[in-house]
C-alpha atoms as a PDB file:
ATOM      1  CA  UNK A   1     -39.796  58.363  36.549  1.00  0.00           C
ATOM      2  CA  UNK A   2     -39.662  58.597  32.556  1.00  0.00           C
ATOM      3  CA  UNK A   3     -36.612  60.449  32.933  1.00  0.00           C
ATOM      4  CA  UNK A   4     -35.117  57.218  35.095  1.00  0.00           C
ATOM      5  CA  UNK A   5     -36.948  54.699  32.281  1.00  0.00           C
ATOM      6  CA  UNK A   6     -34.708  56.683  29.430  1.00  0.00           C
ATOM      7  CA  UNK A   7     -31.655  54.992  30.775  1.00  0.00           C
ATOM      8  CA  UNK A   8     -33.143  51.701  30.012  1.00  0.00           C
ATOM      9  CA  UNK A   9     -33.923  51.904  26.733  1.00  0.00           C
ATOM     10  CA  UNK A  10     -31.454  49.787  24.827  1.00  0.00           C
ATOM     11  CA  UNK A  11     -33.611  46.923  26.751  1.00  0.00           C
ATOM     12  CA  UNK A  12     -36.201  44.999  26.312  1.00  0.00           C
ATOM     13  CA  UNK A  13     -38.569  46.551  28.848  1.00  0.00           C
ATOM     14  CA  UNK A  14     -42.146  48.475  28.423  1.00  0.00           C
ATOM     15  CA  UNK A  15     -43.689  50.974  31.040  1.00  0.00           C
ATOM     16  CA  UNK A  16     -46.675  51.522  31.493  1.00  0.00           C
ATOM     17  CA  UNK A  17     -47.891  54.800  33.011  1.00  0.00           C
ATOM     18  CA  UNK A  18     -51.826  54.752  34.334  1.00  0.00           C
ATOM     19  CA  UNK A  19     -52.976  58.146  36.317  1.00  0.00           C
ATOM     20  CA  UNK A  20     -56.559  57.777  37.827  1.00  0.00           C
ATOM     21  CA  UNK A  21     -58.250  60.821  38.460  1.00  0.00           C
ATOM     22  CA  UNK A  22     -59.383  61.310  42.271  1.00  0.00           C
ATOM     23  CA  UNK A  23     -59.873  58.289  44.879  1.00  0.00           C
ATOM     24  CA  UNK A  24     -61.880  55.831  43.041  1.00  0.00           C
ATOM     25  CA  UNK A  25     -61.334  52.693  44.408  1.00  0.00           C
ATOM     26  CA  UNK A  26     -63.286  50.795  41.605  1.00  0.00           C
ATOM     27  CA  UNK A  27     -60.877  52.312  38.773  1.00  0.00           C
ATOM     28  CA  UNK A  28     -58.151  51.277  40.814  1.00  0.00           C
ATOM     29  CA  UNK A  29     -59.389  48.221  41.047  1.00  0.00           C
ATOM     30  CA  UNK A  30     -60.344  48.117  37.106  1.00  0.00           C
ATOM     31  CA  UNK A  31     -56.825  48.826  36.400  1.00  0.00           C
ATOM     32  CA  UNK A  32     -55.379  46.371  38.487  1.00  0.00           C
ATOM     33  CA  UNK A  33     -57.131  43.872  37.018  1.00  0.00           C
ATOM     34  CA  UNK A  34     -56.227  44.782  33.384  1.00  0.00           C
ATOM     35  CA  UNK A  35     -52.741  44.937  34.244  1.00  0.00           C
ATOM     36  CA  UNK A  36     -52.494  41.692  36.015  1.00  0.00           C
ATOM     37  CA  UNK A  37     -51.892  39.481  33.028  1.00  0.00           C
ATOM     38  CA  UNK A  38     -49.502  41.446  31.879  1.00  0.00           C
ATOM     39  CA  UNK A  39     -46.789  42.592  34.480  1.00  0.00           C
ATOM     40  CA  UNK A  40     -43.631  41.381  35.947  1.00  0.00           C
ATOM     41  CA  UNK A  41     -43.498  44.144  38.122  1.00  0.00           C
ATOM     42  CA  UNK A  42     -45.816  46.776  39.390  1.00  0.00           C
ATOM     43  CA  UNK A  43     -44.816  50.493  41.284  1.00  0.00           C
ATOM     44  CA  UNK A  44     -48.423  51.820  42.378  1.00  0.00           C
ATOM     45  CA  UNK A  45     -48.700  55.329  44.929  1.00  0.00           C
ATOM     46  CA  UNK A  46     -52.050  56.408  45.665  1.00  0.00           C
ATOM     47  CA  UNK A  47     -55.055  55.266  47.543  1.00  0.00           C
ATOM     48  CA  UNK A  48     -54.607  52.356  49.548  1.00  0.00           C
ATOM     49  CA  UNK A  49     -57.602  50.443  50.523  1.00  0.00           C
ATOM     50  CA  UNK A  50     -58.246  46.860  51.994  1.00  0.00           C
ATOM     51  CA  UNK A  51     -59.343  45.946  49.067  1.00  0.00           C
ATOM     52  CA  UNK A  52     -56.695  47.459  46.961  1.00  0.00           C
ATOM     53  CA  UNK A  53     -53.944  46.331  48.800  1.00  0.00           C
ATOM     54  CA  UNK A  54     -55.375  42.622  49.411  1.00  0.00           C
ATOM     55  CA  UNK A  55     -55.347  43.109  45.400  1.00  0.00           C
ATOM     56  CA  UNK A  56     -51.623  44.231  44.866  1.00  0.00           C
ATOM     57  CA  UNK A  57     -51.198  41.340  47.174  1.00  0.00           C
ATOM     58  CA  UNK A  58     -52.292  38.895  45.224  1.00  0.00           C
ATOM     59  CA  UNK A  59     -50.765  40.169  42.083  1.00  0.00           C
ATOM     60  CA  UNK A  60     -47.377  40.093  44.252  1.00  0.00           C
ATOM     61  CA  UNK A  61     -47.641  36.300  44.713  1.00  0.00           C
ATOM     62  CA  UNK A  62     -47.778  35.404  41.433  1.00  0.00           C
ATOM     63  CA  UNK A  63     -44.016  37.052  41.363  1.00  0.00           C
ATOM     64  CA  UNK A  64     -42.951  34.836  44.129  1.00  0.00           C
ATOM     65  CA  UNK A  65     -44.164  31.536  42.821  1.00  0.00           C
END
């Protein structure tokens, strides 16, 4: 993925790389939260609980309003 993000460079675009150790749903969730605010798009892999993806989910809608 930071080898794709290179070729975007001469724009005006930040990444923001989070790894959470393990399957901790709560730091998952911590981290969703602090990103919320502050993305116009989000790529997430990992664990995917209810109440993660109800989460992503309502992070999503704020991109389709």
């Amino acid at each position: 993925m930071k080898e794709a993000i290179s070729q975007f460079r001469d724009y005006p675009i930040s990444v923001d790389f989070r790894h959470i150790n393990g399957v901790d749903e709560e730091e998952y969730l911590n981290v969703l939260d602090e990103l919320e605010s502050k993305v116009n798009a989000l790529i997430i892999a990992g664990l995917q609980t209810k109440r993660i993806v109800e989460k992503v989910n309502q992070i999503a809608k704020k991109f389709l309003l």
